[in-house]
Protein backbone atom coordinates (compact mmCIF):
# COMPACT_ATOMS: atom_id res chain seq x y z
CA UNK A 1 103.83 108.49 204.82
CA UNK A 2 104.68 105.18 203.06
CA UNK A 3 103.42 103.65 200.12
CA UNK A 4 101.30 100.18 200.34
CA UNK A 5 103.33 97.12 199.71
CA UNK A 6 102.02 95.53 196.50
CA UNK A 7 101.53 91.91 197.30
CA UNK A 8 101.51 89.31 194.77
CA UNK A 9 102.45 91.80 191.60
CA UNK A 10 102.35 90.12 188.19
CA UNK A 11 102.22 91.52 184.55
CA UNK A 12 103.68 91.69 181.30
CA UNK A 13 106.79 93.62 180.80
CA UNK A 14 107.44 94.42 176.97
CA UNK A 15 110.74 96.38 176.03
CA UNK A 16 112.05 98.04 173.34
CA UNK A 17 114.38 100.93 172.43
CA UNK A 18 112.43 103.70 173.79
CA UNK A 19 112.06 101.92 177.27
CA UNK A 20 109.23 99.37 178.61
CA UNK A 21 105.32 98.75 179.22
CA UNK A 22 103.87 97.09 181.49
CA UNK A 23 100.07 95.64 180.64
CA UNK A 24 97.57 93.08 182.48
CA UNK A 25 99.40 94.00 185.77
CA UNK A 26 97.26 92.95 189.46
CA UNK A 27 98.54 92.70 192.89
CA UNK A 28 97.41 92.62 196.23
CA UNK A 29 96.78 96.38 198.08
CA UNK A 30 95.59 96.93 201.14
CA UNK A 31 94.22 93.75 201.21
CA UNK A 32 92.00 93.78 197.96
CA UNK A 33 93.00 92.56 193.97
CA UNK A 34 94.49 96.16 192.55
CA UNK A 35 95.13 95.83 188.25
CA UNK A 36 97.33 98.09 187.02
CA UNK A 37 99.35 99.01 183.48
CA UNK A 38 101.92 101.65 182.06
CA UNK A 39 105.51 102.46 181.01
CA UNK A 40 108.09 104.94 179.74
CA UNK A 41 105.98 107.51 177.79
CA UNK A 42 107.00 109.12 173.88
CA UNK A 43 108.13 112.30 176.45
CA UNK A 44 110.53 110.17 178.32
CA UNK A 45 108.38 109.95 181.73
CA UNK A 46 107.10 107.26 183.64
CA UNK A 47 103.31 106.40 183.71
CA UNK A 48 100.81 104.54 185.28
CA UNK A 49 97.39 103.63 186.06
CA UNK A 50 95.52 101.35 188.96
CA UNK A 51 92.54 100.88 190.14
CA UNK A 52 90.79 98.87 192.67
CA UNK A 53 88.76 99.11 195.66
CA UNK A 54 89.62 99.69 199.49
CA UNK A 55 87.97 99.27 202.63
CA UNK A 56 88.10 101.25 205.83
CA UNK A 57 89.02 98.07 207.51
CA UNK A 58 92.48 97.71 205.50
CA UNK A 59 93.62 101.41 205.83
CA UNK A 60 92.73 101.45 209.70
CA UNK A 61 95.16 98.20 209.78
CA UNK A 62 97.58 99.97 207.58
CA UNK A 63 100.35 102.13 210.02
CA UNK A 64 102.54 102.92 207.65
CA UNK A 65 99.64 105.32 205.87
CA UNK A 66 100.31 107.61 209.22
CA UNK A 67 96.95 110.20 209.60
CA UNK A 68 94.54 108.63 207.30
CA UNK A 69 95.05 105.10 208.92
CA UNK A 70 94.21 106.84 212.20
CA UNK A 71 91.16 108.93 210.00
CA UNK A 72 89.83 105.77 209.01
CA UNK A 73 88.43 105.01 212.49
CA UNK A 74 85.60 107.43 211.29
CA UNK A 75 85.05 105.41 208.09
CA UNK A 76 83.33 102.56 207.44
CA UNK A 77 82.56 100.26 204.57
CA UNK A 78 84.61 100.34 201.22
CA UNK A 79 84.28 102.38 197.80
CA UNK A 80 86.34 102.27 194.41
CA UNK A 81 89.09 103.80 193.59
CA UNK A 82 91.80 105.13 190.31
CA UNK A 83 94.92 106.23 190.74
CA UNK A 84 97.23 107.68 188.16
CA UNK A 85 100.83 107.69 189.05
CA UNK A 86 103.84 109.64 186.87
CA UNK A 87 107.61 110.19 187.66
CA UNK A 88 108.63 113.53 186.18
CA UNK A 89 111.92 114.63 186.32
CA UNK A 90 112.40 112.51 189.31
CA UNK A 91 109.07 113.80 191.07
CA UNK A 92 106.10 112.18 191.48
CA UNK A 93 102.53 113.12 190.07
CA UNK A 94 99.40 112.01 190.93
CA UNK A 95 95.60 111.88 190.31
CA UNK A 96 93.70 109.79 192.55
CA UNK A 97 89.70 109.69 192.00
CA UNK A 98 87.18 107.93 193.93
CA UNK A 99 83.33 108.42 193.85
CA UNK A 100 83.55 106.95 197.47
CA UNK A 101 80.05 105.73 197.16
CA UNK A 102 79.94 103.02 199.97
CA UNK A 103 81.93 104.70 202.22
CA UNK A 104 80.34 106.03 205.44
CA UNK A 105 82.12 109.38 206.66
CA UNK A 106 81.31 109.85 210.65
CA UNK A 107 82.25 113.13 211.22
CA UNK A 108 81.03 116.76 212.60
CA UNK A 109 78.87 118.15 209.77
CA UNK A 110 79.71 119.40 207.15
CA UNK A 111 81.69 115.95 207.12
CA UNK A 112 78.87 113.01 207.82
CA UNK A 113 78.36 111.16 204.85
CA UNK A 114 75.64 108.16 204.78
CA UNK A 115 77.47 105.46 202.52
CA UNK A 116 75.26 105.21 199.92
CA UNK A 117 75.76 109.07 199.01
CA UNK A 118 78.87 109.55 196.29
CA UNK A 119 80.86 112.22 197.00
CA UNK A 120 83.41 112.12 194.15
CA UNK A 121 86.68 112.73 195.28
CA UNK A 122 89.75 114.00 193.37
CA UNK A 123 93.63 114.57 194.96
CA UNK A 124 95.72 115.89 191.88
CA UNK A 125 99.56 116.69 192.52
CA UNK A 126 101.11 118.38 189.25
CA UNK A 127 104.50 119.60 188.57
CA UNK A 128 105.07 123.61 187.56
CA UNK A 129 107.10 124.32 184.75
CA UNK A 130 110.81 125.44 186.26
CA UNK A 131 113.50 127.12 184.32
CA UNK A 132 117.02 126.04 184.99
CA UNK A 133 117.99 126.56 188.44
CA UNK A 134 114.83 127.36 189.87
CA UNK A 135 113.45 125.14 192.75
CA UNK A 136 110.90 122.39 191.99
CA UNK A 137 107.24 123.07 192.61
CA UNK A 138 103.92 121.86 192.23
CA UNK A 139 100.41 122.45 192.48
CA UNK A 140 98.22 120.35 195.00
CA UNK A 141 94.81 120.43 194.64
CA UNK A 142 91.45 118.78 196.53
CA UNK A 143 87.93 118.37 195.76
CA UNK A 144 85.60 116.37 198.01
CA UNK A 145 82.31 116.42 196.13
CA UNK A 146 80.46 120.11 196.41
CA UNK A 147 82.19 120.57 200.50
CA UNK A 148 85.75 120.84 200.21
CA UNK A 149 88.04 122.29 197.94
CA UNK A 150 91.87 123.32 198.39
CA UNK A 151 94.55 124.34 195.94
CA UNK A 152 98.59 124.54 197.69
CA UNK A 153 101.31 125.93 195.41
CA UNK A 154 104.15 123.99 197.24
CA UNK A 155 108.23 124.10 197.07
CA UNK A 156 109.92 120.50 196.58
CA UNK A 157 113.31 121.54 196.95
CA UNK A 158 113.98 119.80 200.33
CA UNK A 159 112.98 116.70 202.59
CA UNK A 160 109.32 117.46 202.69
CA UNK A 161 107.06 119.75 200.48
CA UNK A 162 106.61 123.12 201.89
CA UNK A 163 103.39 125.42 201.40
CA UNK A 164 103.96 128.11 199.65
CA UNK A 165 100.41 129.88 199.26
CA UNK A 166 96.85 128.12 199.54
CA UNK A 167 93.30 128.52 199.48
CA UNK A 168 90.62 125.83 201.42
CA UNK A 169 86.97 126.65 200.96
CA UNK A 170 84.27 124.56 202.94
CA UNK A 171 80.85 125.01 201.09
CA UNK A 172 81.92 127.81 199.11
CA UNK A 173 84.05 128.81 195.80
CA UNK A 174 87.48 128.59 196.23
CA UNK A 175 88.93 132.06 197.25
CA UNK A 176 91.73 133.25 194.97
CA UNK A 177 95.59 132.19 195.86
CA UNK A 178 97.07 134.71 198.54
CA UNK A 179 100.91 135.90 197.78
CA UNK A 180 101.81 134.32 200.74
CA UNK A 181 100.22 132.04 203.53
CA UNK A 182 96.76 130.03 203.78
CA UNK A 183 93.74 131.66 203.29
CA UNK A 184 90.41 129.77 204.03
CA UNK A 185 86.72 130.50 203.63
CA UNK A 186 83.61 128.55 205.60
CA UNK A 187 80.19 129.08 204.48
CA UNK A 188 78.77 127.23 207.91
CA UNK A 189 75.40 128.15 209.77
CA UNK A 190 76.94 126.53 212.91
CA UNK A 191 79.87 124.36 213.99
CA UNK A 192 80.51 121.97 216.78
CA UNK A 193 84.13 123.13 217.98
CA UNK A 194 84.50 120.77 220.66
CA UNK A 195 83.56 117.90 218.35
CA UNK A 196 86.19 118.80 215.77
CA UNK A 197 88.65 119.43 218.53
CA UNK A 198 88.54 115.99 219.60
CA UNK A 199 88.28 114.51 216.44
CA UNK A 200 91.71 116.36 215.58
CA UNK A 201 93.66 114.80 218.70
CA UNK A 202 93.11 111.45 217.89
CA UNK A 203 94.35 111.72 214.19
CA UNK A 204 97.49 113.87 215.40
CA UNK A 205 97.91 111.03 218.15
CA UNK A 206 97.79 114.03 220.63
C-alpha cells in the first residue's frame, strides 16, 4: 500500500544542532486541507502529527491505498481524522484516531453504521524493545468502537510484516495472545455468510 501524495505542502522548517521542526505545516490529502507539525525529538527520533478530514469519495478514487480504496465503496460521507507518525530506528510507528462520526458503514451487521453514530476508531503500530541481533517487531493493534478489537505481534525483519501471534474479537473481550497463530472470538446471534462472502471478493478483487 502507498502513502497519499501530499499536495501543496508548506511550513516552517527551524534547525538547530539537535536536528529540525517543522510547525504551521498544511497540504493537500486525499483531496481535503491536512495541517501538520513535528521534528527530530530530545531521543533522536522522528515525529509527527496531522490531522484533517477525509471523505469516502477521495479514498474510493485513491488506487494506490489498495483494499481500503476498494472498502470504501461501502462508505459514504466523510469524518475527521489524527494521525501520529514516528520513524524509530528506521521503522515506522503510528497512531491513527478517528471518531468517524459522519461516516456511513454499509456492511453485514455487526458492520452497518448510520453516519451520524461515532464509532471511535484507533490503529496503533508500536515498536518492541529488541536486543542486539534480534529481529525487529511490533505490536499492531485495532479498536473499532465497542465491535472490533485485534492485537498482532508481528516480525519486520523482511519485505512485508509477518504475523506472528494474534487475537480478533467481534463483540467480545479480546481473547489472550496464542503462542502461535490467530485466534478469534465472535459473540454473534446470527450471521449472513453469503453476504460477507461477497463483500470479501470485491475488496480482494477476486
Amino acid at each position: 500500500t502507498a502513502t497519499p501524495l501530499l499536495a501543496g505542502a508548506k511550513a516552517r522548517v527551524d534547525f538547530s544542532q539537535q536536528g529540525y521542526s517543522i510547525s504551521g505545516g498544511s497540504a493537500r490529502v486525499l483531496g481535503s486541507d491536512v495541517s501538520f507539525d513535528g521534528g527530530v525529538q530530545p531521543d533522536g527520533s522522528q515525529r509527527f502529527t496531522a490531522q484533517g478530514v477525509v471523505s469516502a469519495d477521495a479514498l474510493r478514487r485513491a488506487p494506490e491505498l489498495g483494499p481500503l480504496s476498494r472498502l470504501a465503496a461501502n462508505l459514504a460521507g466523510q469524518t475527521a481524522y489524527r494521525l501520529a507518525l514516528g520513524m524509530v530506528r528506521g521503522r515506522t510507528e503510528f497512531t491513527l484516531t478517528s471518531p468517524m462520526t459522519g461516516l456511513t458503514i454499509d456492511l453485514p451487521a455487526p458492520l452497518k453504521k448510520p453516519g451520524e453514530v461515532a464509532w471511535p476508531l484507533r490503529v496503533e503500530s508500536r515498536l518492541a524493545n529488541a536486543a542486539a541481533g534480534e529481529p525487529e517487531r511490533d505490536t499492531l493493534r485495532v479498536e473499532l468502537g465497542t465491535v472490533i478489537q485485534a492485537q498482532y505481534q508481528r516480525d519486520l525483519s523482511g519485505e512485508a510484516a509477518k504475523v506472528l501471534r494474534g487475537a480478533i474479537a467481534v463483540l467480545d473481550g479480546l481473547p489472550p495472545l496464542p503462542e502461535r497463530g490467530v485466534h478469534a472470538l465472535l459473540n454473534l446471534p446470527a450471521i449472513d455468510a453469503d453476504a460477507w462472502q461477497a463483500w470479501a471478493d470485491r475488496v480482494q478483487g477476486a
